[in-house]
C-alpha atoms as a PDB file:
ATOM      1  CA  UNK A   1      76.287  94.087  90.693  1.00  0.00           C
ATOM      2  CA  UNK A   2      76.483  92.329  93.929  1.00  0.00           C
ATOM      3  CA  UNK A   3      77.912  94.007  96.865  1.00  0.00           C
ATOM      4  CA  UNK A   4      78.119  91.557  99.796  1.00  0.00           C
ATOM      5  CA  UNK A   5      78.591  92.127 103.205  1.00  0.00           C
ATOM      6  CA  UNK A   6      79.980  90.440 105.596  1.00  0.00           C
ATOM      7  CA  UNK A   7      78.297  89.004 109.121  1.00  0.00           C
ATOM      8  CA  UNK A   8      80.856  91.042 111.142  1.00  0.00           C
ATOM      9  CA  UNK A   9      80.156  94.126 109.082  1.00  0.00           C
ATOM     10  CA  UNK A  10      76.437  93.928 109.603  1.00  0.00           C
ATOM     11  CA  UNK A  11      76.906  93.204 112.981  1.00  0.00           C
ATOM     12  CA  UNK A  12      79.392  96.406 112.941  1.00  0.00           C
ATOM     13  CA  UNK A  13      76.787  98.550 111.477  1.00  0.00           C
ATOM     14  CA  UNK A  14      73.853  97.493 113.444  1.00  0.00           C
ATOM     15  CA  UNK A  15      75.597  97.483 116.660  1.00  0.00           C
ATOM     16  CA  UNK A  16      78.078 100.520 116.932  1.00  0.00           C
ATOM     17  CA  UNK A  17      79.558 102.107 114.131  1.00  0.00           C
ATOM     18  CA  UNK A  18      78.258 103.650 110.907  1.00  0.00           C
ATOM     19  CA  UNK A  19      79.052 102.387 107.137  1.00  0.00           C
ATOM     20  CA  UNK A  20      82.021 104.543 106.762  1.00  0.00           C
ATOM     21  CA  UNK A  21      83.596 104.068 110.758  1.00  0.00           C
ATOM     22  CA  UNK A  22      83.269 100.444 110.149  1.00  0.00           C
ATOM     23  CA  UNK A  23      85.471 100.539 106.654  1.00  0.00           C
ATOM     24  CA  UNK A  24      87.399 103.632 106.937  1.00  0.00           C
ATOM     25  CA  UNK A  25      90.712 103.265 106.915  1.00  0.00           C
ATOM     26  CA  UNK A  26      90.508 100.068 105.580  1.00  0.00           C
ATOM     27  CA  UNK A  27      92.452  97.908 102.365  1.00  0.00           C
ATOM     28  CA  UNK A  28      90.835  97.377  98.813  1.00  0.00           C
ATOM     29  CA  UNK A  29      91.791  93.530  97.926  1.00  0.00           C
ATOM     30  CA  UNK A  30      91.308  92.448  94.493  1.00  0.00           C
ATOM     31  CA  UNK A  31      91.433  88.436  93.543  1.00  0.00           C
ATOM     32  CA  UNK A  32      91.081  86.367  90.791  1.00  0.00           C
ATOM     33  CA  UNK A  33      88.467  83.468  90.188  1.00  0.00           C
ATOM     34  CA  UNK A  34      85.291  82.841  91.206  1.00  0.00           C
ATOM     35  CA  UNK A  35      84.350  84.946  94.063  1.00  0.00           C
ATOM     36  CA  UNK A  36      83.155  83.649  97.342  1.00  0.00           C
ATOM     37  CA  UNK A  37      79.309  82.246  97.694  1.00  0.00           C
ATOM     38  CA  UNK A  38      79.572  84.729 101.059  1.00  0.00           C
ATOM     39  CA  UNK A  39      81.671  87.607 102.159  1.00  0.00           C
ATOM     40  CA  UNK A  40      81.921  85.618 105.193  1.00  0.00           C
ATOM     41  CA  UNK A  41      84.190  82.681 103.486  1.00  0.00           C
ATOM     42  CA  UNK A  42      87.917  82.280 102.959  1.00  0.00           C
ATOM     43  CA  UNK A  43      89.834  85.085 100.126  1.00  0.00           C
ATOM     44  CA  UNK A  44      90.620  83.510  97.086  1.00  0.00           C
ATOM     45  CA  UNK A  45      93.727  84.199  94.942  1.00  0.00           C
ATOM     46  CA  UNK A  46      95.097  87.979  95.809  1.00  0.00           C
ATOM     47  CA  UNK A  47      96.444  89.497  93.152  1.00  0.00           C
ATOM     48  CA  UNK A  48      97.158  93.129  94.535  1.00  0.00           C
ATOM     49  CA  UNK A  49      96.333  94.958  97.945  1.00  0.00           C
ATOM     50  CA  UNK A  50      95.331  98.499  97.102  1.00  0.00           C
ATOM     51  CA  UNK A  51      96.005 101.266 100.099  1.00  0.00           C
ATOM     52  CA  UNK A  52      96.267 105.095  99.719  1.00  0.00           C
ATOM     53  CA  UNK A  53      98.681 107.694  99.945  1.00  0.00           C
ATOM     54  CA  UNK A  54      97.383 109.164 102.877  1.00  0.00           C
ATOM     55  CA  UNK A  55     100.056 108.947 105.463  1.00  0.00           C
ATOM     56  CA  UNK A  56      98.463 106.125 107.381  1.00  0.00           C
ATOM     57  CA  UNK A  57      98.242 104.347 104.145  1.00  0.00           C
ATOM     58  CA  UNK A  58      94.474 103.211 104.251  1.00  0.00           C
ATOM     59  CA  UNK A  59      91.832 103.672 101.684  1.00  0.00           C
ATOM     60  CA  UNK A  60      89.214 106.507 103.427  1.00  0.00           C
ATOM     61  CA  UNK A  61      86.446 107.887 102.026  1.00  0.00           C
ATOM     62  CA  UNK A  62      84.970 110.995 101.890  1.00  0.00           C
ATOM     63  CA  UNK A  63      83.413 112.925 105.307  1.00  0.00           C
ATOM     64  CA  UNK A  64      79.544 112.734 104.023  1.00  0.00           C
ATOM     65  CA  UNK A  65      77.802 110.111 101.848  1.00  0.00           C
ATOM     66  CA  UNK A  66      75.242 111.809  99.113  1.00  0.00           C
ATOM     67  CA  UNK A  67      71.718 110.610  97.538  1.00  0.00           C
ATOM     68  CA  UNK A  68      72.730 107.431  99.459  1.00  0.00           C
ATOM     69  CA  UNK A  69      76.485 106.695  97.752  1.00  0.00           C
ATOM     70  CA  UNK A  70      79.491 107.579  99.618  1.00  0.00           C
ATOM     71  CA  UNK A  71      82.769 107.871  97.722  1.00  0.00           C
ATOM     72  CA  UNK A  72      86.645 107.737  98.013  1.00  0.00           C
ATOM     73  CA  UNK A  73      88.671 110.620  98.954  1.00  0.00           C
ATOM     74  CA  UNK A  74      90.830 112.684  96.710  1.00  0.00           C
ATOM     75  CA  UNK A  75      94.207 110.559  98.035  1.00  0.00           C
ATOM     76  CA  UNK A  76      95.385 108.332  95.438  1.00  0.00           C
ATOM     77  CA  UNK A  77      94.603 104.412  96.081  1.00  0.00           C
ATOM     78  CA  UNK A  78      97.016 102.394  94.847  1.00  0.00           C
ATOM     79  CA  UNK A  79      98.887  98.857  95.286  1.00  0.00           C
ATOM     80  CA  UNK A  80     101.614  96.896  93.135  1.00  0.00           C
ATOM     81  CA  UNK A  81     100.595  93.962  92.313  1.00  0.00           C
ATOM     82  CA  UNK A  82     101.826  90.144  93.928  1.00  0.00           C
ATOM     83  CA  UNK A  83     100.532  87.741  91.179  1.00  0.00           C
ATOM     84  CA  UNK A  84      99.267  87.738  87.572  1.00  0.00           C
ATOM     85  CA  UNK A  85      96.058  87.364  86.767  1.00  0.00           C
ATOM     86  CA  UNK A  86      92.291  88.389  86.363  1.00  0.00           C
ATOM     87  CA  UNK A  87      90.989  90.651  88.220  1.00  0.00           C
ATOM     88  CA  UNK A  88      87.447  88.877  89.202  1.00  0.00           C
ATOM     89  CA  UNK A  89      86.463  90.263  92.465  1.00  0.00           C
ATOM     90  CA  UNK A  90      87.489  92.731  95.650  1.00  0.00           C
ATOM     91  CA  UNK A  91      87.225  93.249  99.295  1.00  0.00           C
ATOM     92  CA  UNK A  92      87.352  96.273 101.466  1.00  0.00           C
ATOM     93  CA  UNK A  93      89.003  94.875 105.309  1.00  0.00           C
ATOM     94  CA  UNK A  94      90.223  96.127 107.961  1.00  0.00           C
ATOM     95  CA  UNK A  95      93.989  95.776 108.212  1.00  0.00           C
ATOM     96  CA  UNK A  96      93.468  93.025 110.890  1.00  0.00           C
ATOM     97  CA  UNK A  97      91.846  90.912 108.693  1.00  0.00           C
ATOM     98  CA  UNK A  98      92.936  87.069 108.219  1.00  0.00           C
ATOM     99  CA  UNK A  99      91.424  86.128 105.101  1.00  0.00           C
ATOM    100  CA  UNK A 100      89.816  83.439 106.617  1.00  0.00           C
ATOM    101  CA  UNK A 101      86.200  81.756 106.800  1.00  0.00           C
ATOM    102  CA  UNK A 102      84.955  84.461 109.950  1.00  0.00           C
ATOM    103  CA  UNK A 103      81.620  85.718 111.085  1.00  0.00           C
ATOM    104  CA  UNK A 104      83.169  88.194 112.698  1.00  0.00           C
ATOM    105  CA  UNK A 105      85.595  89.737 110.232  1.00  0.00           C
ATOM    106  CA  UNK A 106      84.501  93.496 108.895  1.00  0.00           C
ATOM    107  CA  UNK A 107      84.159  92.998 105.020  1.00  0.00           C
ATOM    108  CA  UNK A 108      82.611  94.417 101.899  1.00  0.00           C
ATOM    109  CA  UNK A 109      82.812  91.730  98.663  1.00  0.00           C
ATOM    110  CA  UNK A 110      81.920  93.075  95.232  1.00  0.00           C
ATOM    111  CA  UNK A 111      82.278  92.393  91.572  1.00  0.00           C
ATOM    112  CA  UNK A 112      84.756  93.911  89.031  1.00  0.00           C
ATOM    113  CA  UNK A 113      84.682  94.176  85.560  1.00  0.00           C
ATOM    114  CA  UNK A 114      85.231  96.973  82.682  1.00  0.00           C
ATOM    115  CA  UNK A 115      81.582  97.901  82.940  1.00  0.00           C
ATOM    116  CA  UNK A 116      78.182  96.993  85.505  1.00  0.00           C
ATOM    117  CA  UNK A 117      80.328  95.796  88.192  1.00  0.00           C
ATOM    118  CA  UNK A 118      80.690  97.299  91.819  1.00  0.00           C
ATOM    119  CA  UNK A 119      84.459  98.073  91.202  1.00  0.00           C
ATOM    120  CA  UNK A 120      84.879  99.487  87.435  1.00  0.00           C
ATOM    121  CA  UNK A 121      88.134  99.128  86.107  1.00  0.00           C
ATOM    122  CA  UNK A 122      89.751 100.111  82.702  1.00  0.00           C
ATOM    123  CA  UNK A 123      91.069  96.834  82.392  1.00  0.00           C
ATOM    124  CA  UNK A 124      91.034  94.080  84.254  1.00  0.00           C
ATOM    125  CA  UNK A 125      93.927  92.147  83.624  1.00  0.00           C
ATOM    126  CA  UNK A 126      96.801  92.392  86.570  1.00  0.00           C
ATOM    127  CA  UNK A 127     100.463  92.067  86.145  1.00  0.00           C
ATOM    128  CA  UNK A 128     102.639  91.293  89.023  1.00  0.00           C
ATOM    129  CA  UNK A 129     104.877  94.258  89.629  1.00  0.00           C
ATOM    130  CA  UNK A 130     102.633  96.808  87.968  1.00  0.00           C
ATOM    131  CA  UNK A 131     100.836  99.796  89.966  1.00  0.00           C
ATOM    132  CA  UNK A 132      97.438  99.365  90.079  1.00  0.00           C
ATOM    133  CA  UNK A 133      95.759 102.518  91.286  1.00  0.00           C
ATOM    134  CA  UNK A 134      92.056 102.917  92.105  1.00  0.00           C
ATOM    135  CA  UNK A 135      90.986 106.528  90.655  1.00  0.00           C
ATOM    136  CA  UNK A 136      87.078 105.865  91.583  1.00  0.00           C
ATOM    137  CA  UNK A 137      85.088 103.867  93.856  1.00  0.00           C
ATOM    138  CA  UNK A 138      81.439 104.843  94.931  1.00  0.00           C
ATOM    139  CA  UNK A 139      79.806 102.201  96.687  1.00  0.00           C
ATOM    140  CA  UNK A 140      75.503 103.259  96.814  1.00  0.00           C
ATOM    141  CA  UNK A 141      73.405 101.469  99.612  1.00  0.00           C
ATOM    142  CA  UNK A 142      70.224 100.720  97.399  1.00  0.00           C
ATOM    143  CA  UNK A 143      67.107 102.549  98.181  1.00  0.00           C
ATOM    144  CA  UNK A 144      64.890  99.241  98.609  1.00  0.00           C
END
């Protein structure tokens, strides 16, 4: 597992807002290929852009983060999918973000797979068209 975050979100944190202000009510991205070295550089190949059916239709999470892992809320996170492909990779942003190389964009980057990846997923094979919902997603900030 290797949760990445971006310049702007560590900036974010250390200079204003908490973990969860700084991503809440943000987008879950998932790509395909090989992810960014950095959180900071350029998305690769979106396959799906995952939101929630809250009414503002941003992924939130929940009001209190426990033994250090905060989690999603009960809303259901879900996107259809734009392309085919492998799901390889995802990023939480803010719905401002460009996609582009930034130091000041607000970004998580982690792994997926079917098993010892940030994002778990029962499969991880996308098919443009299909519904791709999110029913978990813990993210832990490591104790050392």
């Amino acid at each position: 597992m290797a949760l990445k975050l971006s310049t702007g979100l560590r900036d974010d944190m250390l200079d204003t807002n908490p973990f969860r202000t700084s991503l809440d009510a943000s987008r879950l991205k998932i790509y395909s290929g090989a992810a960014p070295a950095s959180a900071d550089d350029a998305e690769g190949t979106e396959l799906v852009d995952i939101g929630s059916a809250h009414v503002d239709t941003h992924c939130h999470f929940l009001a209190a983060a426990v033994a250090g892992v905060i989690s999603k809320d009960a809303n259901v996170w879900s996107g259809v999918a734009g392309a085919t492909g492998t799901a390889s990779y995802f990023r939480l942003v803010v719905n401002t973000d460009t996609g582009v190389l930034s130091t000041t964009e607000i970004r998580l980057q982690g792994t997926i797979g079917t098993s010892g990846a940030d994002l778990n997923m029962s499969s991880v094979s996308i098919v443009s068209g299909a519904t791709q919902t999110i029913d978990t997603f813990d993210l832990t900030m490591p104790a050392s």
